[in-house]
Every structure is written in C-alpha cells, then in structure tokens.
PDB file of N, CA and C in Angstrom:
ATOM      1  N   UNK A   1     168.002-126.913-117.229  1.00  0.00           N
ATOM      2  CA  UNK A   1     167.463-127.225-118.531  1.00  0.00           C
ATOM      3  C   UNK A   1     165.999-127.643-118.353  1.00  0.00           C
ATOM      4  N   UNK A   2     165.500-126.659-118.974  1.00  0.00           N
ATOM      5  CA  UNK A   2     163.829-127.573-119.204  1.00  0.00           C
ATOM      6  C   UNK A   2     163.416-128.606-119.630  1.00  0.00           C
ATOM      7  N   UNK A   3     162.448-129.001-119.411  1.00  0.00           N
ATOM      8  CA  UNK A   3     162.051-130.598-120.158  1.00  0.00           C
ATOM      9  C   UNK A   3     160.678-129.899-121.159  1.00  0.00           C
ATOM     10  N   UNK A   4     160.629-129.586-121.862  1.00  0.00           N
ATOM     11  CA  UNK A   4     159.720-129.621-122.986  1.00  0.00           C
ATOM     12  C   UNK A   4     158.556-130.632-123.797  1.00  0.00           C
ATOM     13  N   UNK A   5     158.090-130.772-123.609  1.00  0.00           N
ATOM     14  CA  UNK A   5     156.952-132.085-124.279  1.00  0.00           C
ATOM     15  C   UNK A   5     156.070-131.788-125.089  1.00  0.00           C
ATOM     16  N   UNK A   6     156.525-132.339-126.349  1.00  0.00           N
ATOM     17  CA  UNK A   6     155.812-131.702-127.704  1.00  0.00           C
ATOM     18  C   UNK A   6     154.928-133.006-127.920  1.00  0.00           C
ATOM     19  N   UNK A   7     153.570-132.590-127.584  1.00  0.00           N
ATOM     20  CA  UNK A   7     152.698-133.536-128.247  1.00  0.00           C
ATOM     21  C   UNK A   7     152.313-133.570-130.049  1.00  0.00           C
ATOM     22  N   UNK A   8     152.676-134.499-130.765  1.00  0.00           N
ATOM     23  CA  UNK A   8     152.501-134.425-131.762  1.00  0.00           C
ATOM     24  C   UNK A   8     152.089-135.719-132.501  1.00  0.00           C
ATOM     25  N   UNK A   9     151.394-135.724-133.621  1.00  0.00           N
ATOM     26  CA  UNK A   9     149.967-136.624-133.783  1.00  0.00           C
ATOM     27  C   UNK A   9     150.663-137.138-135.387  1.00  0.00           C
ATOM     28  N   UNK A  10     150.813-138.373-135.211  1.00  0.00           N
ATOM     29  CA  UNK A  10     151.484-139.364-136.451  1.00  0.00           C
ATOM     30  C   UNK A  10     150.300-139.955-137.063  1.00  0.00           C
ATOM     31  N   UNK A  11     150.407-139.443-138.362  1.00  0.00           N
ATOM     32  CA  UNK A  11     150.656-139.186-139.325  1.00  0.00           C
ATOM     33  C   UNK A  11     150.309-137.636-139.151  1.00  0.00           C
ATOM     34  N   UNK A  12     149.199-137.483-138.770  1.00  0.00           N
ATOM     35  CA  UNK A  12     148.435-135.505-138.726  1.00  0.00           C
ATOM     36  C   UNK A  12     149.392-135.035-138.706  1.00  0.00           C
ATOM     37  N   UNK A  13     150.270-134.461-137.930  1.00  0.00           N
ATOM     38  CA  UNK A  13     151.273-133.457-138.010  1.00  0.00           C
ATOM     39  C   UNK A  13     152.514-133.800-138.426  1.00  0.00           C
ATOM     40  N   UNK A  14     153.114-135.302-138.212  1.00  0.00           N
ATOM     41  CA  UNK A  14     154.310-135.106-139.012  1.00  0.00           C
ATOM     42  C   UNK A  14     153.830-137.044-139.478  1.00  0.00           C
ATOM     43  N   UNK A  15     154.951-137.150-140.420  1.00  0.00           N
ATOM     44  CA  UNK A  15     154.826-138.361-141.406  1.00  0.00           C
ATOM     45  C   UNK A  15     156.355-138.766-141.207  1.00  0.00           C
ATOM     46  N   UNK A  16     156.376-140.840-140.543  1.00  0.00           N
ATOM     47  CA  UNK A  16     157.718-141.090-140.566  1.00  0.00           C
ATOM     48  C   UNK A  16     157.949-141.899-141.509  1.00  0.00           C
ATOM     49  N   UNK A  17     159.115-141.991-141.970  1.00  0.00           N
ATOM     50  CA  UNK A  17     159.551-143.272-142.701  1.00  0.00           C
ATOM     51  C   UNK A  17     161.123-143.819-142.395  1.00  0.00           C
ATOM     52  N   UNK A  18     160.865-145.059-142.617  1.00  0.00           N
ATOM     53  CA  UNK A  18     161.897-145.837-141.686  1.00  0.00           C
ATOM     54  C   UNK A  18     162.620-146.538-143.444  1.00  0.00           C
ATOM     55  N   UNK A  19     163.768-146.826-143.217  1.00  0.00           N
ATOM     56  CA  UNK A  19     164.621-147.803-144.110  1.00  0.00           C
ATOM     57  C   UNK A  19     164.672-149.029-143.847  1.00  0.00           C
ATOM     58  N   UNK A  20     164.777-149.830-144.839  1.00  0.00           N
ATOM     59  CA  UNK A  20     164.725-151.504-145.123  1.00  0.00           C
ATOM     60  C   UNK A  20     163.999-152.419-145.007  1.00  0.00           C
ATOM     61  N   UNK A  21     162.674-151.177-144.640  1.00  0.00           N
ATOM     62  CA  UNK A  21     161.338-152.318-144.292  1.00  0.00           C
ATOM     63  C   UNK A  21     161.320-153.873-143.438  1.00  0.00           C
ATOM     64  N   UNK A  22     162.268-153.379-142.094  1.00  0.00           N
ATOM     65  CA  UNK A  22     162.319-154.370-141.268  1.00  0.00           C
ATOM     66  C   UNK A  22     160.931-154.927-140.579  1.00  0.00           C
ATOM     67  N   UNK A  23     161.201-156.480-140.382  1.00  0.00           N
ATOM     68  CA  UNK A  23     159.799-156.699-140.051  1.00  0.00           C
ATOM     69  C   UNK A  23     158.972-155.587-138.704  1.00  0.00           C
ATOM     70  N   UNK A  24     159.732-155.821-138.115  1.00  0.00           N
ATOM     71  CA  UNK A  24     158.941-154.756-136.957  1.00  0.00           C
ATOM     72  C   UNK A  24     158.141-153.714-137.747  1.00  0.00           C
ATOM     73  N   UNK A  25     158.772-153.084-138.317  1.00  0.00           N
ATOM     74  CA  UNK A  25     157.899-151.757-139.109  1.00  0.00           C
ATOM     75  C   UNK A  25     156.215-152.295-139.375  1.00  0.00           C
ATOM     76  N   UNK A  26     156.038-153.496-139.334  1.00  0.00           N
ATOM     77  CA  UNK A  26     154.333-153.776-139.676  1.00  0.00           C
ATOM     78  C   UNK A  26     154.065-154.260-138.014  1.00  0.00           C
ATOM     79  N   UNK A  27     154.970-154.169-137.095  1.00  0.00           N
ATOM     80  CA  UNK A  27     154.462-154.705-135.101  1.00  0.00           C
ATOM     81  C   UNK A  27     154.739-153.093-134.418  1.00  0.00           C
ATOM     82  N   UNK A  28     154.544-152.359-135.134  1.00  0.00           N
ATOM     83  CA  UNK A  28     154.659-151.064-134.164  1.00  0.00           C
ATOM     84  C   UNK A  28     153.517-150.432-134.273  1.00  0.00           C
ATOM     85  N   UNK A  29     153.003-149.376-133.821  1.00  0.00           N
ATOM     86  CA  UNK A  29     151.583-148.555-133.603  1.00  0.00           C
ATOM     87  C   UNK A  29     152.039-147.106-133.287  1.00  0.00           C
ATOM     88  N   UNK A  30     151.840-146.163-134.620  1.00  0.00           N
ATOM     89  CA  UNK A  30     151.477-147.034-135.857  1.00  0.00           C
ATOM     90  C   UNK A  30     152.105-147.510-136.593  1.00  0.00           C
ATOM     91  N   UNK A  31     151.954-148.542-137.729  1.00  0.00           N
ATOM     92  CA  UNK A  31     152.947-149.261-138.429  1.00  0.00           C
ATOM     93  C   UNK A  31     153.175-148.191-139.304  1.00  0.00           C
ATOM     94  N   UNK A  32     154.701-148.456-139.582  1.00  0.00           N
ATOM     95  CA  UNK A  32     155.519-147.710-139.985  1.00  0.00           C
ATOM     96  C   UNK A  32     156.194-147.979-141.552  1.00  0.00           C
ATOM     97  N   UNK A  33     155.661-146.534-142.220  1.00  0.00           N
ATOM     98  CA  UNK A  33     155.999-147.024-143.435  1.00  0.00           C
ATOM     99  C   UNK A  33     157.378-146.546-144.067  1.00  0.00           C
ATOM    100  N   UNK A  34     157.951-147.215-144.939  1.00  0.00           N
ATOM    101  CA  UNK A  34     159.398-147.642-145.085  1.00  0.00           C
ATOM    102  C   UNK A  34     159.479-148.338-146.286  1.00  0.00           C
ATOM    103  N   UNK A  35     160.795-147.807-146.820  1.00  0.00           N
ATOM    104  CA  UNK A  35     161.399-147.894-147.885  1.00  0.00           C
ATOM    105  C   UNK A  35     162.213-149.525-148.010  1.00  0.00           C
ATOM    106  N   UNK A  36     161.750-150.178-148.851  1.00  0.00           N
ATOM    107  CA  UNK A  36     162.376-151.633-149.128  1.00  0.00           C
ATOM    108  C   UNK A  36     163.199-151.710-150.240  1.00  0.00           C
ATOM    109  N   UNK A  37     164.056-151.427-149.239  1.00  0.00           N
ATOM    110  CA  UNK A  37     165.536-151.987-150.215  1.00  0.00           C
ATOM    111  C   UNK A  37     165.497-153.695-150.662  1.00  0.00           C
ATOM    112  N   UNK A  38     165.969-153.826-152.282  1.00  0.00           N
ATOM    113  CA  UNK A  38     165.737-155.198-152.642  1.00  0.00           C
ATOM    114  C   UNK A  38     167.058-155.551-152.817  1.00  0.00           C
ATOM    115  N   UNK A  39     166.897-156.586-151.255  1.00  0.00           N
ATOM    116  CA  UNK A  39     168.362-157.239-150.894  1.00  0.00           C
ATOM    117  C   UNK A  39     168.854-158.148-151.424  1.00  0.00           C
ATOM    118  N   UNK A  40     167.390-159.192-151.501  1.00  0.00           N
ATOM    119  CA  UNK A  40     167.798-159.997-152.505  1.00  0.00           C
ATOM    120  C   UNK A  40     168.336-159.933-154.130  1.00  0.00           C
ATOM    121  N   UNK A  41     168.164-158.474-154.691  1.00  0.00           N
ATOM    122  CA  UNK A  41     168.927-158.623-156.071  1.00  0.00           C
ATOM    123  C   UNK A  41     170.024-157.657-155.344  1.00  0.00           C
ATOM    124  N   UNK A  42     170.390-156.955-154.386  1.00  0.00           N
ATOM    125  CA  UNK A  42     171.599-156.580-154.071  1.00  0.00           C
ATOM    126  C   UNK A  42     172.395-157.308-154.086  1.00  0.00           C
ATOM    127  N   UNK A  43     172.132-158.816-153.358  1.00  0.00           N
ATOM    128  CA  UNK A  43     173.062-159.801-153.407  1.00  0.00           C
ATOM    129  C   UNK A  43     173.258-160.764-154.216  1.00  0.00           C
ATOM    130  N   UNK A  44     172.167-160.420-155.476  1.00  0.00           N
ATOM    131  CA  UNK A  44     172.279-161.314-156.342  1.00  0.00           C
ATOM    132  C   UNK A  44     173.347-160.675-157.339  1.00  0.00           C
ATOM    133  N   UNK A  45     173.045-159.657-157.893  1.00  0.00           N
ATOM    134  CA  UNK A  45     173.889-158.544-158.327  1.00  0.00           C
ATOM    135  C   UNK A  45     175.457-158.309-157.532  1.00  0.00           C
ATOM    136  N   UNK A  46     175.802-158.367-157.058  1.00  0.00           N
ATOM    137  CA  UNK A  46     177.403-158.501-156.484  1.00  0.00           C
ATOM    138  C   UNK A  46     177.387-159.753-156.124  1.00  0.00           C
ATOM    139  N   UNK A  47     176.895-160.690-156.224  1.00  0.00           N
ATOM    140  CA  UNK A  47     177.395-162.018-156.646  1.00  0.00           C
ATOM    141  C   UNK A  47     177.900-162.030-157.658  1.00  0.00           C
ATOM    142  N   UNK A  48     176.824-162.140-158.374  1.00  0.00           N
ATOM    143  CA  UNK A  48     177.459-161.937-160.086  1.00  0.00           C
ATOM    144  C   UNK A  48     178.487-160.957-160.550  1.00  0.00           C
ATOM    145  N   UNK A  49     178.239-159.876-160.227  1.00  0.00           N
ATOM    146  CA  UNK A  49     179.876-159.506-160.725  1.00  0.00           C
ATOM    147  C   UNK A  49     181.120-159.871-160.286  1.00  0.00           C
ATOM    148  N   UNK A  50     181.329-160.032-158.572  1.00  0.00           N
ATOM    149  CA  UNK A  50     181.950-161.008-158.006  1.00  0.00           C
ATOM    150  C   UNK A  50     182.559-162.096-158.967  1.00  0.00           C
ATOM    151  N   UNK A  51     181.838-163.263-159.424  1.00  0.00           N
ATOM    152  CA  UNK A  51     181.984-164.359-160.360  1.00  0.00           C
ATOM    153  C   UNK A  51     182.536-163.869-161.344  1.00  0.00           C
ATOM    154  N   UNK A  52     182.099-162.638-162.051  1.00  0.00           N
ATOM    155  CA  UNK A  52     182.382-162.411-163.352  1.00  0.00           C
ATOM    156  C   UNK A  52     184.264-162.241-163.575  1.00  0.00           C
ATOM    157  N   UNK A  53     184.554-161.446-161.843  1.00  0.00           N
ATOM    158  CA  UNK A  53     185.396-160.753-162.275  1.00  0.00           C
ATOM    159  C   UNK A  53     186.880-161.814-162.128  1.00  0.00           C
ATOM    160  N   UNK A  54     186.000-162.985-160.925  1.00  0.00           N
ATOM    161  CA  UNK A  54     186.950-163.643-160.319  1.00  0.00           C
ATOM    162  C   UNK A  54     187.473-164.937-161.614  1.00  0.00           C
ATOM    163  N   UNK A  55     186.477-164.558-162.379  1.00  0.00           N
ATOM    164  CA  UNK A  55     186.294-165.651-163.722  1.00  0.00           C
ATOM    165  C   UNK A  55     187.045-165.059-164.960  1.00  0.00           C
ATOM    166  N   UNK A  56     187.354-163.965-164.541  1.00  0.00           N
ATOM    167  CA  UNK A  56     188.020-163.054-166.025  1.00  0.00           C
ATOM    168  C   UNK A  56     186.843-162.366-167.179  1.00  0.00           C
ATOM    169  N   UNK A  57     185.835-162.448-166.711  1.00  0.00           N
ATOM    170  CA  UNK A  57     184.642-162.280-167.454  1.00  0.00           C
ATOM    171  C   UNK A  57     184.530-160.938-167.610  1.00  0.00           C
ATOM    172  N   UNK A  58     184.265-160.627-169.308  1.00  0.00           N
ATOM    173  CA  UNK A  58     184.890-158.738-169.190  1.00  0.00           C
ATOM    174  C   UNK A  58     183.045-158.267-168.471  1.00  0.00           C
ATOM    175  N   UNK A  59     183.266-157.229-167.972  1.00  0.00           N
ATOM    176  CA  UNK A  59     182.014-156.434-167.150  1.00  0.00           C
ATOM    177  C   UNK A  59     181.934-155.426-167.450  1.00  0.00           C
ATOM    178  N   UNK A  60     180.762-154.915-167.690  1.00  0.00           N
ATOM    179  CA  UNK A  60     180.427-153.606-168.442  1.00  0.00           C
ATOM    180  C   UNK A  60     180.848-152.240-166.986  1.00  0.00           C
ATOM    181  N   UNK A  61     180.816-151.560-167.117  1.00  0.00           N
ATOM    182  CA  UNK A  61     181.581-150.406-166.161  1.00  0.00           C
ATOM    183  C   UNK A  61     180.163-149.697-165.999  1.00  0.00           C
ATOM    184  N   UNK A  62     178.835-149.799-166.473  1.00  0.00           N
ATOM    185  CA  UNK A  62     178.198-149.341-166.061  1.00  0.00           C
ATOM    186  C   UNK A  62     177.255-149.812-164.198  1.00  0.00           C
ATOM    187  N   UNK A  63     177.060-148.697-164.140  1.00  0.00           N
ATOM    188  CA  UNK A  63     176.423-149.206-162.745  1.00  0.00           C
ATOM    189  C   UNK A  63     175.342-149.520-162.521  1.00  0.00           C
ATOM    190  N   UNK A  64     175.222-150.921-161.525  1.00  0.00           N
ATOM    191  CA  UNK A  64     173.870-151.254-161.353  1.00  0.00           C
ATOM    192  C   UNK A  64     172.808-150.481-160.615  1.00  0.00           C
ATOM    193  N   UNK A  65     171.894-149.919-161.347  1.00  0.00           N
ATOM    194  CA  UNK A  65     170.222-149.764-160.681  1.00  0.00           C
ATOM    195  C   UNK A  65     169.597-150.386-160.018  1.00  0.00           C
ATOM    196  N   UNK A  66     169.334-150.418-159.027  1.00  0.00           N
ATOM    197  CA  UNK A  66     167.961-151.059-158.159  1.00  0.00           C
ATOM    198  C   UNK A  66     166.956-149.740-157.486  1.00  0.00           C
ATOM    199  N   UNK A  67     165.502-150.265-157.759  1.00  0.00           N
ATOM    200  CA  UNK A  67     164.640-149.521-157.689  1.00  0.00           C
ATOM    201  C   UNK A  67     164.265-150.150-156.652  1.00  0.00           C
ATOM    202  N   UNK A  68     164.598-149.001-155.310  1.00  0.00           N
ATOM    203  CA  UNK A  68     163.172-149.382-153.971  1.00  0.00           C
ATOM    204  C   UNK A  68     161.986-149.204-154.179  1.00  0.00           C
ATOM    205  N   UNK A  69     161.326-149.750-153.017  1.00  0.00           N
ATOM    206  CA  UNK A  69     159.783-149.338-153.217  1.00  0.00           C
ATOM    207  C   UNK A  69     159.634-148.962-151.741  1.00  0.00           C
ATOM    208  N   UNK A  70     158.227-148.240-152.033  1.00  0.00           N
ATOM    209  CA  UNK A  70     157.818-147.306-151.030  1.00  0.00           C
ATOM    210  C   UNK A  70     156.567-148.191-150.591  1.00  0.00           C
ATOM    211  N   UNK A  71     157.306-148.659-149.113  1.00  0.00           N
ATOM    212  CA  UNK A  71     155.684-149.370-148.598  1.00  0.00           C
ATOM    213  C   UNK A  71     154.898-148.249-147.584  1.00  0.00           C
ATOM    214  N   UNK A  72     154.322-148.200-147.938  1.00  0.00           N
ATOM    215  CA  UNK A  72     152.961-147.150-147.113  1.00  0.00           C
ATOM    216  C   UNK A  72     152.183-147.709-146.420  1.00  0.00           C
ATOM    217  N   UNK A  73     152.199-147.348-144.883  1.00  0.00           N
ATOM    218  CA  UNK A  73     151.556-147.736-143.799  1.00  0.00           C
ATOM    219  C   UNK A  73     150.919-146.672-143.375  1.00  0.00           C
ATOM    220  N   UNK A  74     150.827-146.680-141.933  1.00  0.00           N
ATOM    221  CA  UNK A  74     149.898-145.716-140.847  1.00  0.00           C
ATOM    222  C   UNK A  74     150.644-144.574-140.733  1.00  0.00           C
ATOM    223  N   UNK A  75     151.811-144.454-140.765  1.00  0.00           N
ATOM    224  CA  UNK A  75     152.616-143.513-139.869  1.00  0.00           C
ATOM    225  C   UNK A  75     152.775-142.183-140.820  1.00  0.00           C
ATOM    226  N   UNK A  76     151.866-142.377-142.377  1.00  0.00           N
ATOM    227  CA  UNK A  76     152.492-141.580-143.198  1.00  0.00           C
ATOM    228  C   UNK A  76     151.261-141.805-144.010  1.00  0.00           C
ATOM    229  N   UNK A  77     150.788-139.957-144.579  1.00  0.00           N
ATOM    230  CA  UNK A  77     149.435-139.844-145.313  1.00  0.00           C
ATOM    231  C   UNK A  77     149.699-139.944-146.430  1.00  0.00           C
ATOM    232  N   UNK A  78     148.947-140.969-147.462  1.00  0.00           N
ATOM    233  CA  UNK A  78     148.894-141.247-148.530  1.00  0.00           C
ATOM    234  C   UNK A  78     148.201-140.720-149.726  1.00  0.00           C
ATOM    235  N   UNK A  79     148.769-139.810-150.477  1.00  0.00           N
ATOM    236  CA  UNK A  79     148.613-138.660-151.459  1.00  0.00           C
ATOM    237  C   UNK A  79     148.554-139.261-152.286  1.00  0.00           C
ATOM    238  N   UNK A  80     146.887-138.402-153.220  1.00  0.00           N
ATOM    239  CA  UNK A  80     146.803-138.870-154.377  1.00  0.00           C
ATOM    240  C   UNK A  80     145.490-139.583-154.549  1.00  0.00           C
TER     241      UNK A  80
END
C-alpha cells in the first residue's frame, strides 16, 4: 500500500467546520470554525417540559426549535 500525502491549504482549498463550538476550536491553528449548539436552552427546554409533564401540565405537541449559530473563524472563507 502506498502512502500518499496530499498537501492541502485550510481554508484555500478546503473549508472545516467542527460541531458544538468546543473551547479548543478558538486553541487550534487555524481556529476552527463551528457550529454552536445552544445548550443552555437545550437544557432549559427539556427541563421544562420534563416539569410540565411530571406536573400533569397539558404540553403543546409541537416541537421545540433552536437556532444554531455559525461561528466563523480561520479554517473557513467568509462569503459575502
């Protein structure tokens, strides 16, 4: 089997993005941009229904929305 070595140039040729916007993602080179999931109303949000349900509290059947955001760093060219 060969060993192959693809030099390739971040952001120039390809663009990464990482999930949950862990702190590291701003201690790497290059920093790495990534999608932030908002944990804190994840868990605020199934708390509360949690309570609601354990309380008898009627709950609407629709489903909760949460909007990530897109943090943009080095690792990924910013359009626009």
């Amino acid at each position: 089997m060969q060993n192959h070595h693809c030099s390739l140039n971040i952001p120039g040729d390809i663009a990464i993005v990482g999930m949950d916007n862990l702190d590291i993602a701003s201690r790497v080179h290059p920093k790495l941009t990534s999608v932030s999931l908002v944990q804190v109303e994840i868990g605020r949000n199934a708390a509360l229904i949690l309570m609601n349900r354990l309380h008898g509290t009627a709950v609407a059947d629709n489903a909760v929305k949460l909007l990530p955001r897109l943090v943009v760093r080095e690792s990924s060219i910013r359009f626009g």
